[in-house]
Protein backbone atom coordinates (compact mmCIF):
# COMPACT_ATOMS: atom_id res chain seq x y z
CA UNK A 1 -100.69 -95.05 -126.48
CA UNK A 2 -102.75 -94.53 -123.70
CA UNK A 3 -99.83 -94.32 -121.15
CA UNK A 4 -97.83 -91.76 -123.62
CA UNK A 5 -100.95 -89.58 -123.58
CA UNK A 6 -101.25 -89.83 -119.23
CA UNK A 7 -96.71 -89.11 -118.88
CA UNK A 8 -98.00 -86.01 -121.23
CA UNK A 9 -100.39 -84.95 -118.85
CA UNK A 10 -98.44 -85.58 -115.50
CA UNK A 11 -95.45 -83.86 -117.50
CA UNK A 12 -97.68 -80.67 -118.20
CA UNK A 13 -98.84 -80.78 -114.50
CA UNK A 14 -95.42 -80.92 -113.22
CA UNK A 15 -93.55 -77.93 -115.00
CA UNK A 16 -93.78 -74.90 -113.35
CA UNK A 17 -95.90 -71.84 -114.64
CA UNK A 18 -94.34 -69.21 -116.56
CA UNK A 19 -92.93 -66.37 -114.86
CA UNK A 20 -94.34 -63.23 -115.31
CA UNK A 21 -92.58 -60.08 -115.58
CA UNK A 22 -93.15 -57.69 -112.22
CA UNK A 23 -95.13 -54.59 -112.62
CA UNK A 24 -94.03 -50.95 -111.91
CA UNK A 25 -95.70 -51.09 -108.79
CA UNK A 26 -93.96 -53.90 -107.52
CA UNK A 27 -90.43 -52.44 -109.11
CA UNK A 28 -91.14 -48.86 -106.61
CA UNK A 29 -91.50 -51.24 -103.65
CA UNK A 30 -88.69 -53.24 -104.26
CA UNK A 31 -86.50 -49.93 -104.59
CA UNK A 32 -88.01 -48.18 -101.83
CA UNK A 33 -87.01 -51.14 -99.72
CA UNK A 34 -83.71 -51.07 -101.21
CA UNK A 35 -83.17 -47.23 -100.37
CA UNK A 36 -84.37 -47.85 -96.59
CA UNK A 37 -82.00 -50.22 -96.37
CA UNK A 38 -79.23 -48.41 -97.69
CA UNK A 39 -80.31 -45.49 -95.68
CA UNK A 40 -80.34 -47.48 -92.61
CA UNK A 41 -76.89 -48.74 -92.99
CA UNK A 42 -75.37 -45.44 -93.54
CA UNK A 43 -77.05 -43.59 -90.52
CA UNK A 44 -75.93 -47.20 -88.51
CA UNK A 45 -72.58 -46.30 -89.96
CA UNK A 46 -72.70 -42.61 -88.31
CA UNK A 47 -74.31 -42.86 -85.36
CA UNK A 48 -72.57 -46.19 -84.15
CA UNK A 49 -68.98 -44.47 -84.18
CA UNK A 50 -70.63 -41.37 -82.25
CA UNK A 51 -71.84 -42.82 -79.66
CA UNK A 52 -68.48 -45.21 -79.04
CA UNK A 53 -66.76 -41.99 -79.45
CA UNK A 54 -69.21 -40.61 -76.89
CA UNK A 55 -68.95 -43.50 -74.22
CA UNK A 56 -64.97 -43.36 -75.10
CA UNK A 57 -64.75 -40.02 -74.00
CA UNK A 58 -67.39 -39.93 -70.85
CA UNK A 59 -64.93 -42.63 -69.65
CA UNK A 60 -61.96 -41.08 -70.13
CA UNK A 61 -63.09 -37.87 -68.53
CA UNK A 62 -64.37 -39.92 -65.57
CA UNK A 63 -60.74 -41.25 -65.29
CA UNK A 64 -59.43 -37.76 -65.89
CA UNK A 65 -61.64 -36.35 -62.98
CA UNK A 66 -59.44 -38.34 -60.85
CA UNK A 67 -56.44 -36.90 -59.83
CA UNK A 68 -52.87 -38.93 -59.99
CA UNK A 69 -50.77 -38.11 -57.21
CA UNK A 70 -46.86 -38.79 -56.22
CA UNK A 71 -46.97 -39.68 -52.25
CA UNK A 72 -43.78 -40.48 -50.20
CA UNK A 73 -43.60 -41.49 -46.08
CA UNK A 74 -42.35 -38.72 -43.96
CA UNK A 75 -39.02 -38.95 -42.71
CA UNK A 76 -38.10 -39.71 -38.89
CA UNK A 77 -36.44 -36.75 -37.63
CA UNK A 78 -32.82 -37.93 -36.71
CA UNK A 79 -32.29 -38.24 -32.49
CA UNK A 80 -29.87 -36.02 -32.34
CA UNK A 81 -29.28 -33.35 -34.95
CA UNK A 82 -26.19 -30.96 -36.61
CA UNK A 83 -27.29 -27.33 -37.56
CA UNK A 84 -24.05 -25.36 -39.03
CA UNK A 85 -23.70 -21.96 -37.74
CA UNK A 86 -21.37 -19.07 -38.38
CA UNK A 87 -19.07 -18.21 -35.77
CA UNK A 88 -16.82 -15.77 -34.58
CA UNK A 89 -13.38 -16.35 -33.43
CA UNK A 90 -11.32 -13.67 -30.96
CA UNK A 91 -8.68 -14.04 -28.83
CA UNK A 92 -9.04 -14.81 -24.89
CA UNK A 93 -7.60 -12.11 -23.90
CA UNK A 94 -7.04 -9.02 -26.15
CA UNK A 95 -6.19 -5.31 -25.48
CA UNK A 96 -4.77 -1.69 -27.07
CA UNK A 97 -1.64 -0.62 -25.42
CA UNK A 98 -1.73 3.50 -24.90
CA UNK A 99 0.39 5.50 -23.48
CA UNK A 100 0.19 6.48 -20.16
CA UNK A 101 2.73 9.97 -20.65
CA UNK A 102 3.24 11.89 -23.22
CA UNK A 103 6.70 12.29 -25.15
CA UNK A 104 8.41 10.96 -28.28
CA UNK A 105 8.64 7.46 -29.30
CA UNK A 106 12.28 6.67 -27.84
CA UNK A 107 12.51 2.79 -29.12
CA UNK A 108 10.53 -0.07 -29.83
CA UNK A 109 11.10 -3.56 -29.49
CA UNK A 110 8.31 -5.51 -30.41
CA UNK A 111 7.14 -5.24 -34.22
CA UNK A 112 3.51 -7.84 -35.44
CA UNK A 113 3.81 -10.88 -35.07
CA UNK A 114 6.47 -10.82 -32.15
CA UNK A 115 5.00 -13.24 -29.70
CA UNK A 116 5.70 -11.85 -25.86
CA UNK A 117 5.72 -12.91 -22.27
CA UNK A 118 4.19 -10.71 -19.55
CA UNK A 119 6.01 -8.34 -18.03
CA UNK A 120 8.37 -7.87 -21.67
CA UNK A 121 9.75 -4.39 -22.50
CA UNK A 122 7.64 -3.03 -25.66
CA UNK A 123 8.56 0.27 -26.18
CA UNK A 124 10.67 3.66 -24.40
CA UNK A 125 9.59 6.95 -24.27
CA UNK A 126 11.77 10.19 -23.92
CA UNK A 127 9.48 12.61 -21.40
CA UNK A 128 11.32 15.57 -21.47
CA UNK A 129 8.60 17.76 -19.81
CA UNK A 130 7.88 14.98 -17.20
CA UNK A 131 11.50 15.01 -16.41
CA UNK A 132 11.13 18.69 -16.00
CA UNK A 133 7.87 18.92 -13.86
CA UNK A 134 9.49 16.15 -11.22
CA UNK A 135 12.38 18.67 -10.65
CA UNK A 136 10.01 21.51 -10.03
CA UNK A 137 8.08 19.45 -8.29
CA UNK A 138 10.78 18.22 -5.84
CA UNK A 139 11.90 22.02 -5.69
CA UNK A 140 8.51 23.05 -4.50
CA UNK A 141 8.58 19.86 -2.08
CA UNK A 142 11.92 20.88 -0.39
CA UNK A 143 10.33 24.48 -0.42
CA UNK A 144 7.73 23.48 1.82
CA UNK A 145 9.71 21.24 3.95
CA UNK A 146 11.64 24.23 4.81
CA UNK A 147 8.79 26.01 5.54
CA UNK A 148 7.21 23.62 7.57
CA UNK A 149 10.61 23.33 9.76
CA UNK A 150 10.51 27.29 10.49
CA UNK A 151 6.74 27.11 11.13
CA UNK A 152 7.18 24.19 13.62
CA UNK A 153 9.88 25.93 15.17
CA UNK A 154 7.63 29.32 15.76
CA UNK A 155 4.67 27.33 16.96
CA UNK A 156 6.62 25.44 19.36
CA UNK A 157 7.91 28.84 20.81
CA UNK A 158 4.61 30.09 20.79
CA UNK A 159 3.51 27.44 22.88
CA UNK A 160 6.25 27.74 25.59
CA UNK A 161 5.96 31.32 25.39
CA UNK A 162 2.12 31.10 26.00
CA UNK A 163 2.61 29.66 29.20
CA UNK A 164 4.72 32.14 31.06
CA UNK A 165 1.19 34.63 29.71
CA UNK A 166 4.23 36.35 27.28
CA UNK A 167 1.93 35.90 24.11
CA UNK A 168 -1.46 36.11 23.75
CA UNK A 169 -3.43 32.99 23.64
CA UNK A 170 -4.72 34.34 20.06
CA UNK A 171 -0.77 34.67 18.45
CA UNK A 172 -0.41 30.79 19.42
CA UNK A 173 -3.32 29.92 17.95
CA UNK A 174 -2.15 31.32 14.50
CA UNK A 175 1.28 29.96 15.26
CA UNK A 176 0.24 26.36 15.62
CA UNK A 177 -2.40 26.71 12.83
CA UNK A 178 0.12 28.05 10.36
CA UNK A 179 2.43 25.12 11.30
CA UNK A 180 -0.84 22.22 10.37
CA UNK A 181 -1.43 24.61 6.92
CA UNK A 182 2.73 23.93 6.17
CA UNK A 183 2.01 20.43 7.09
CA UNK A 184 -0.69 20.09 4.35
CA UNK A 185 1.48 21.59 1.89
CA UNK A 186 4.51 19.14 2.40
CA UNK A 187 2.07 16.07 2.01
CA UNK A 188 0.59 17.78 -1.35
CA UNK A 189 4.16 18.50 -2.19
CA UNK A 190 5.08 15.07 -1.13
CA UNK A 191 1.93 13.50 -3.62
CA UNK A 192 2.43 15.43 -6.51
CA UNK A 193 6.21 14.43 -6.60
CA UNK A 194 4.79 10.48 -5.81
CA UNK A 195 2.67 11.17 -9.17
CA UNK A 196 5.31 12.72 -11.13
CA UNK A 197 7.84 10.24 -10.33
CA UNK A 198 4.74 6.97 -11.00
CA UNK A 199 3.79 9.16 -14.61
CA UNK A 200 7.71 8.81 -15.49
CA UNK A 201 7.95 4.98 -14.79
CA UNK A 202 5.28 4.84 -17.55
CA UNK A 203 8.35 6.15 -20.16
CA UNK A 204 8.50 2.02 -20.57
CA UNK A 205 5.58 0.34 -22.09
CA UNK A 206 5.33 -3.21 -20.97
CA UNK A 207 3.41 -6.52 -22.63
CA UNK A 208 0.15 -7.08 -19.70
CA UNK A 209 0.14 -11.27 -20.57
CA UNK A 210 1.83 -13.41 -22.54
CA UNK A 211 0.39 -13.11 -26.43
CA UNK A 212 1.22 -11.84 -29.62
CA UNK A 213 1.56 -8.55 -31.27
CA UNK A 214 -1.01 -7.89 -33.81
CA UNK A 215 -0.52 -4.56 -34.70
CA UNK A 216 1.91 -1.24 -33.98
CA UNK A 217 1.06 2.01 -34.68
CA UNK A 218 3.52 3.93 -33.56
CA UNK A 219 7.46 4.23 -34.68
CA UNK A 220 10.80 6.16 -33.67
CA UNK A 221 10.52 10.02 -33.03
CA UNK A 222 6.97 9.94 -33.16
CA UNK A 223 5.24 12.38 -30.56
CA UNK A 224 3.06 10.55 -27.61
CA UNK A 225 0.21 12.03 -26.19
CA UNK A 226 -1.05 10.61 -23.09
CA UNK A 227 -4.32 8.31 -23.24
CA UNK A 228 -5.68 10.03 -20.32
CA UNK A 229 -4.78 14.08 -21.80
CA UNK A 230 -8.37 14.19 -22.74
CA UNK A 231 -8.29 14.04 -26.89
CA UNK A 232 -8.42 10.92 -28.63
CA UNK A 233 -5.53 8.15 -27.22
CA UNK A 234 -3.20 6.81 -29.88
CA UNK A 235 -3.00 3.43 -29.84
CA UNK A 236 0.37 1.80 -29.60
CA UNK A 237 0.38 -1.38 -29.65
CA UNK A 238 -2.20 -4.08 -29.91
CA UNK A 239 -1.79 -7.76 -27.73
CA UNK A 240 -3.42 -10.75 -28.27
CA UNK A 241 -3.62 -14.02 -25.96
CA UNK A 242 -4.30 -16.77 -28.72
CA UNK A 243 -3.42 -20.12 -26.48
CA UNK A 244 -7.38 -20.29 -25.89
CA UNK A 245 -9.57 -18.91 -28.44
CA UNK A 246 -13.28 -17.98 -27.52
CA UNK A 247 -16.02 -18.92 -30.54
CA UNK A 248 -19.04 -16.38 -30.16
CA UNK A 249 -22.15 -18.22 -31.84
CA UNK A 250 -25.67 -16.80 -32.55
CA UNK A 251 -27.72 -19.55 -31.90
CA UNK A 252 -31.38 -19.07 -33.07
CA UNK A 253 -33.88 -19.65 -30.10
CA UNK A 254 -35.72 -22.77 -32.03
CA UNK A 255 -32.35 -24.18 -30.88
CA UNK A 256 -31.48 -22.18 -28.00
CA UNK A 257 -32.70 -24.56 -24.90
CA UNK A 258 -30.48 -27.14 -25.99
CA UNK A 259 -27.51 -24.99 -25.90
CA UNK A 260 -26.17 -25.35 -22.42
CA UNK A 261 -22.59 -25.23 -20.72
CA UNK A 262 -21.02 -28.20 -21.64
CA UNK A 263 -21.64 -28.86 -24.75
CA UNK A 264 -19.24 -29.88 -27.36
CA UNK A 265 -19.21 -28.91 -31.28
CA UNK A 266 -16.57 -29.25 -34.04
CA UNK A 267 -15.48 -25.47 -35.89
CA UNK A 268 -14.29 -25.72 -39.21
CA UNK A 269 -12.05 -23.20 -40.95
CA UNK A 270 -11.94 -22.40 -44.93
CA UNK A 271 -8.37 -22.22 -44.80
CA UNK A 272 -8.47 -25.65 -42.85
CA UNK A 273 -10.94 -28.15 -45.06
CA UNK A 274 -11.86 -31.20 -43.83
CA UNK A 275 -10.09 -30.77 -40.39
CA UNK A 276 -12.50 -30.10 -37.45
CA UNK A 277 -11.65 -28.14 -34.07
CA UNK A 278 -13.31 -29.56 -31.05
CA UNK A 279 -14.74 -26.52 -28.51
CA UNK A 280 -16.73 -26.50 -25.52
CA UNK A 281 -19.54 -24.06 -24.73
CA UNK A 282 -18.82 -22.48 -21.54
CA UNK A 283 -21.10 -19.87 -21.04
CA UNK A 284 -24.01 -17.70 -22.99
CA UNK A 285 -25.45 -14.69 -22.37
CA UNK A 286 -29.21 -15.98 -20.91
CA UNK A 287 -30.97 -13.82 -23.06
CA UNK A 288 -32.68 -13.60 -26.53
CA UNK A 289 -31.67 -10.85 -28.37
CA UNK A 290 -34.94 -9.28 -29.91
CA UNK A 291 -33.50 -7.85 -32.37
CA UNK A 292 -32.58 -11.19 -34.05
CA UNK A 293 -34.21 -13.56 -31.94
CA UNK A 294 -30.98 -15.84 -30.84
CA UNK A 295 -29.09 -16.74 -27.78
CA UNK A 296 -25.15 -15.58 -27.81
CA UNK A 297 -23.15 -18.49 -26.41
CA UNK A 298 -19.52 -18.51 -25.92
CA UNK A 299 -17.42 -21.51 -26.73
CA UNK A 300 -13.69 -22.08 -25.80
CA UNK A 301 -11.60 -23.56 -28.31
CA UNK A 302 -7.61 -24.98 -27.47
CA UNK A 303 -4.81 -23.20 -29.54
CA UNK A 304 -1.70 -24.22 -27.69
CA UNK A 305 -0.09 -24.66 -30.98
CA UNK A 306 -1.08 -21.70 -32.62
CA UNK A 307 -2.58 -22.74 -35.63
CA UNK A 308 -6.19 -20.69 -35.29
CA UNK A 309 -6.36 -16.99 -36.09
CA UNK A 310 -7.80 -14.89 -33.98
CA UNK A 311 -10.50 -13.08 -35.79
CA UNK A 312 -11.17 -15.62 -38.71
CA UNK A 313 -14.44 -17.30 -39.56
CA UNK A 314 -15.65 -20.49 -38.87
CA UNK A 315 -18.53 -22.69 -39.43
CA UNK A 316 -19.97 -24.78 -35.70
CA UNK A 317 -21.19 -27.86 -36.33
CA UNK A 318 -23.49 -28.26 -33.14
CA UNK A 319 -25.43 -31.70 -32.36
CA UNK A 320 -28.60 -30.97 -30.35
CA UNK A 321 -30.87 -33.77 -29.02
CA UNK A 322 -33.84 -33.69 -30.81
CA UNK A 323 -36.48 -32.60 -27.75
CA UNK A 324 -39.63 -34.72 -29.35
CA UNK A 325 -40.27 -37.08 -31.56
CA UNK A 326 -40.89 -35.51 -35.01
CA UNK A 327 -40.98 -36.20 -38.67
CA UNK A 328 -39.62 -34.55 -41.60
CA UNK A 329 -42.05 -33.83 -44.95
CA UNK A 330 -41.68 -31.88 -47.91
CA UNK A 331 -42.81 -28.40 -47.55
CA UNK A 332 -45.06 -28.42 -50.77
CA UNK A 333 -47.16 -30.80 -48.87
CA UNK A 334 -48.71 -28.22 -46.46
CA UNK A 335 -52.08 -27.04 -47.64
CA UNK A 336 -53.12 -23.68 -45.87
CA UNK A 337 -57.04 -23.73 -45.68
CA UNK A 338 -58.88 -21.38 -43.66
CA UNK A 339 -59.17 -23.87 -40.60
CA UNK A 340 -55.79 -23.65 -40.27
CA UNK A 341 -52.93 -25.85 -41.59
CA UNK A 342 -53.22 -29.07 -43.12
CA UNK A 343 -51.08 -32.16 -44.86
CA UNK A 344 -52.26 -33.75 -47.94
CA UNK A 345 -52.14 -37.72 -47.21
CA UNK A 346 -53.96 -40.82 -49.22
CA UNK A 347 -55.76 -43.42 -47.68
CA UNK A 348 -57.61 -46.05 -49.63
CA UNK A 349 -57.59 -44.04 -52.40
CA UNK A 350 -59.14 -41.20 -51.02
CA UNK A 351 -57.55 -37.86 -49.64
CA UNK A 352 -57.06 -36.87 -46.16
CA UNK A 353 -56.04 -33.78 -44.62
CA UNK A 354 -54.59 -34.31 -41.53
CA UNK A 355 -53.68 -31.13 -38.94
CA UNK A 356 -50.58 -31.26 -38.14
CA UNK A 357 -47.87 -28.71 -36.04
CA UNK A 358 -44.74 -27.27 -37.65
CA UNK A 359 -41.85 -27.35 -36.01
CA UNK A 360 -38.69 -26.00 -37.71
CA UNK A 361 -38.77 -25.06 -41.06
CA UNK A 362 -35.72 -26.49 -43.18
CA UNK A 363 -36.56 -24.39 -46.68
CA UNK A 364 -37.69 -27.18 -48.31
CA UNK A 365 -38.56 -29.59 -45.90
CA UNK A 366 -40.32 -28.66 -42.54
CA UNK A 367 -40.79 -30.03 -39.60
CA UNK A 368 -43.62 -31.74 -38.51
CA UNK A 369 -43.73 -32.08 -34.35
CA UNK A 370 -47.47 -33.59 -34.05
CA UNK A 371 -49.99 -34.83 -36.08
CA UNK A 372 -48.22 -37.66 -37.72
CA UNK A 373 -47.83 -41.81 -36.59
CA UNK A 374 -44.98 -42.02 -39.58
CA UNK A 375 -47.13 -44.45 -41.17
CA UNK A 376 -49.10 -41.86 -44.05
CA UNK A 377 -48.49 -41.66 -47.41
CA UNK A 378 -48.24 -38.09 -48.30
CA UNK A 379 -49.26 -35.90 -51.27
CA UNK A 380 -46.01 -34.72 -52.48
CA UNK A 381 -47.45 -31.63 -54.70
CA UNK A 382 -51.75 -31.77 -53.61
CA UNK A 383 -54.06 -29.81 -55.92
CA UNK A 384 -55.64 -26.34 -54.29
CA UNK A 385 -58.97 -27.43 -55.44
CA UNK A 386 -58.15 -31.46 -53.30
CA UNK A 387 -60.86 -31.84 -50.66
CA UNK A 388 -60.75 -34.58 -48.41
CA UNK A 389 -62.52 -37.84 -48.74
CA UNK A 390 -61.98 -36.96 -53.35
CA UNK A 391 -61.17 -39.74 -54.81
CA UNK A 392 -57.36 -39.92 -56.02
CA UNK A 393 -54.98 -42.10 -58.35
CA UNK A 394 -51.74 -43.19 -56.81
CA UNK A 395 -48.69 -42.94 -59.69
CA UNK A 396 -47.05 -45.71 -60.64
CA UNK A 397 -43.80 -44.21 -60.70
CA UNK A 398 -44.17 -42.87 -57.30
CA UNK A 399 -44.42 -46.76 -56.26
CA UNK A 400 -40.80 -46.95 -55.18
CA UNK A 401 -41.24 -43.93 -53.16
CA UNK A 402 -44.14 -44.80 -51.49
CA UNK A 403 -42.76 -47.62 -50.22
């Protein structure tokens, strides 16, 4: 009984106490608590993203702030170098045939194209007033002979009469001075029928050299006027020499040192392509025209068979030694600042902007002639606002040509 009674007790002890129900007090706590937390986790839920968003974008306008650049090497400037240049073919030798009487146009024998030796008959003229003038001339000439003859006779008579004191000394004196005056009129006599009879040999027109005919202007029946009769001469004919061609070239005076006697280039022809002439400079002019700025040099070109044109165009494909070494970079490169001109290059990372000398400019490549090893990596298109020593981001896709 006893032991019933004490499991009772220690059973009583045991079981818990009876849970109360909370107050309101303790309720407001409990959902104050429950609103600061909620609270919390939503401002946590803004601010968090903001200030990733914030970090995100600081860092990628840090990486923006560095500019990505293309870069290339320059170029070595090739040891010797071909510039094409318009030139301007003519014959050797070429020349207007006038006239040298005047007439009509009695026959022709050479029409364009006719190629002629020297010394070939071209054309007659019929000088009927030339023809006339001689025979006055020669009239006038016997004239004065005749004249002469009595005058020498009288002056000789003079003379012999003068010595036996039957003249005066004074009648001699005219005598023998009237025979030198006849004198002087046979010898002009004498000349102008010399210069009537050369002015009629010129009645046949003949070819100065050996060439071809490029042009007549004149035809049967047509009148002549002399090219010396003081109005504008007529030309006749017009002769060309085309076995040797001469190639006038206006070299520009970048270029103009290395253009000396001697030196060979190819010509080109548009009615020829892919065929090159060879020619020869063989003389230039030793001046720079101001007016251009180039150097006229004169190259000779063979023709023996007669395939060039005299007056067509051609293109001269000269090779000049390069005079120094140089290297070739992309014009957009250049940078013109205030201290004068400057090339956009990387190193480590960081921009450079190296002063440099242009040499020629190639449009859109230049030349640069010092300033450069060869071994830089230049800024292919650099920002106005680069200065040196800014931090810059090579492209990936200008690996290939950086290498």
């Amino acid at each position: 009984m006893n032991m019933k009674l004490e499991e009772q007790s220690r059973t009583r002890v045991m079981d818990p106490l009876p849970q109360q129900p909370p107050s309101g007090r303790g309720r407001l706590v409990l959902f104050a608590v429950a609103f600061l937390v909620v609270v919390a986790v939503i401002v946590a839920a803004g601010i968090i993203p903001r200030q990733r968003a914030r970090a995100a974008l600081r860092q990628e306008t840090d990486a923006m702030a560095i500019p990505t650049v293309l870069v290339a090497h320059p170029k070595k400037a090739p040891a010797a170098e071909e510039i094409v240049l318009p030139a301007n073919v003519q014959a050797f030798t070429d020349a207007p045939i006038y006239a040298r009487t005047n007439g009509y146009l009695k026959k022709w024998y050479a029409d364009i194209g006719t190629r002629v030796k020297a010394g070939q008959l071209l054309a007659e003229i019929d000088t009927p007033e030339v023809d006339q003038q001689l025979r006055q001339a020669r009239a006038d000439l016997n004239t004065a002979e005749a004249n002469l003859h009595l005058s020498q006779i009288t002056a000789d008579r003079y003379a012999g009469l003068l010595k036996t004191d039957s003249v005066s000394k004074q009648d001699a004196d005219n005598a023998a001075g009237d025979y030198e005056a006849k004198k002087a009129i046979v010898k002009s006599g004498e000349a102008n029928v010399q210069r009537l009879t050369e002015l009629l040999s010129f009645q046949k027109i003949y070819a100065p050299f050996d060439g071809v005919i490029t042009a007549r202007n004149t035809d049967i029946g047509q009148l002549i006027d002399s090219g010396s009769s003081g109005g504008p001469g007529r030309e006749l004919f017009h002769i060309a020499s085309v076995k040797k061609l001469r190639a006038y070239v206006n070299v520009p005076q970048d270029y103009s040192r290395n253009a000396k006697p001697g030196l060979v280039a190819d010509l080109t022809f548009p009615d020829l392509p892919g065929k090159r002439i060879p020619g020869k400079l063989v003389s230039t002019s030793d001046a720079i025209d101001p007016s251009s700025r180039t150097l006229l040099v004169q190259f000779e070109v063979d023709n023996a068979n007669g395939e060039l044109l005299p007056g067509a165009y051609a293109a001269l494909h000269l090779k000049l030694p390069a005079g120094t070494s140089s290297y070739i970079v992309p014009a957009t490169s250049l940078m013109f600042r205030s201290e004068g001109l400057r090339l956009a290059t990387v190193n480590d990372n960081k921009a450079a902007l190296l002063p440099v000398t242009v040499g020629r400019d190639f449009g859109t490549e230049v030349e640069i002639i010092s300033g450069l090893t060869g071994n830089e990596l230049i800024i292919l298109n650099p920002l106005d606002s680069l200065l040196p020593g800014q931090q810059v981001r090579i492209s990936q896709s200008a690996a290939g040509v950086a290498r």
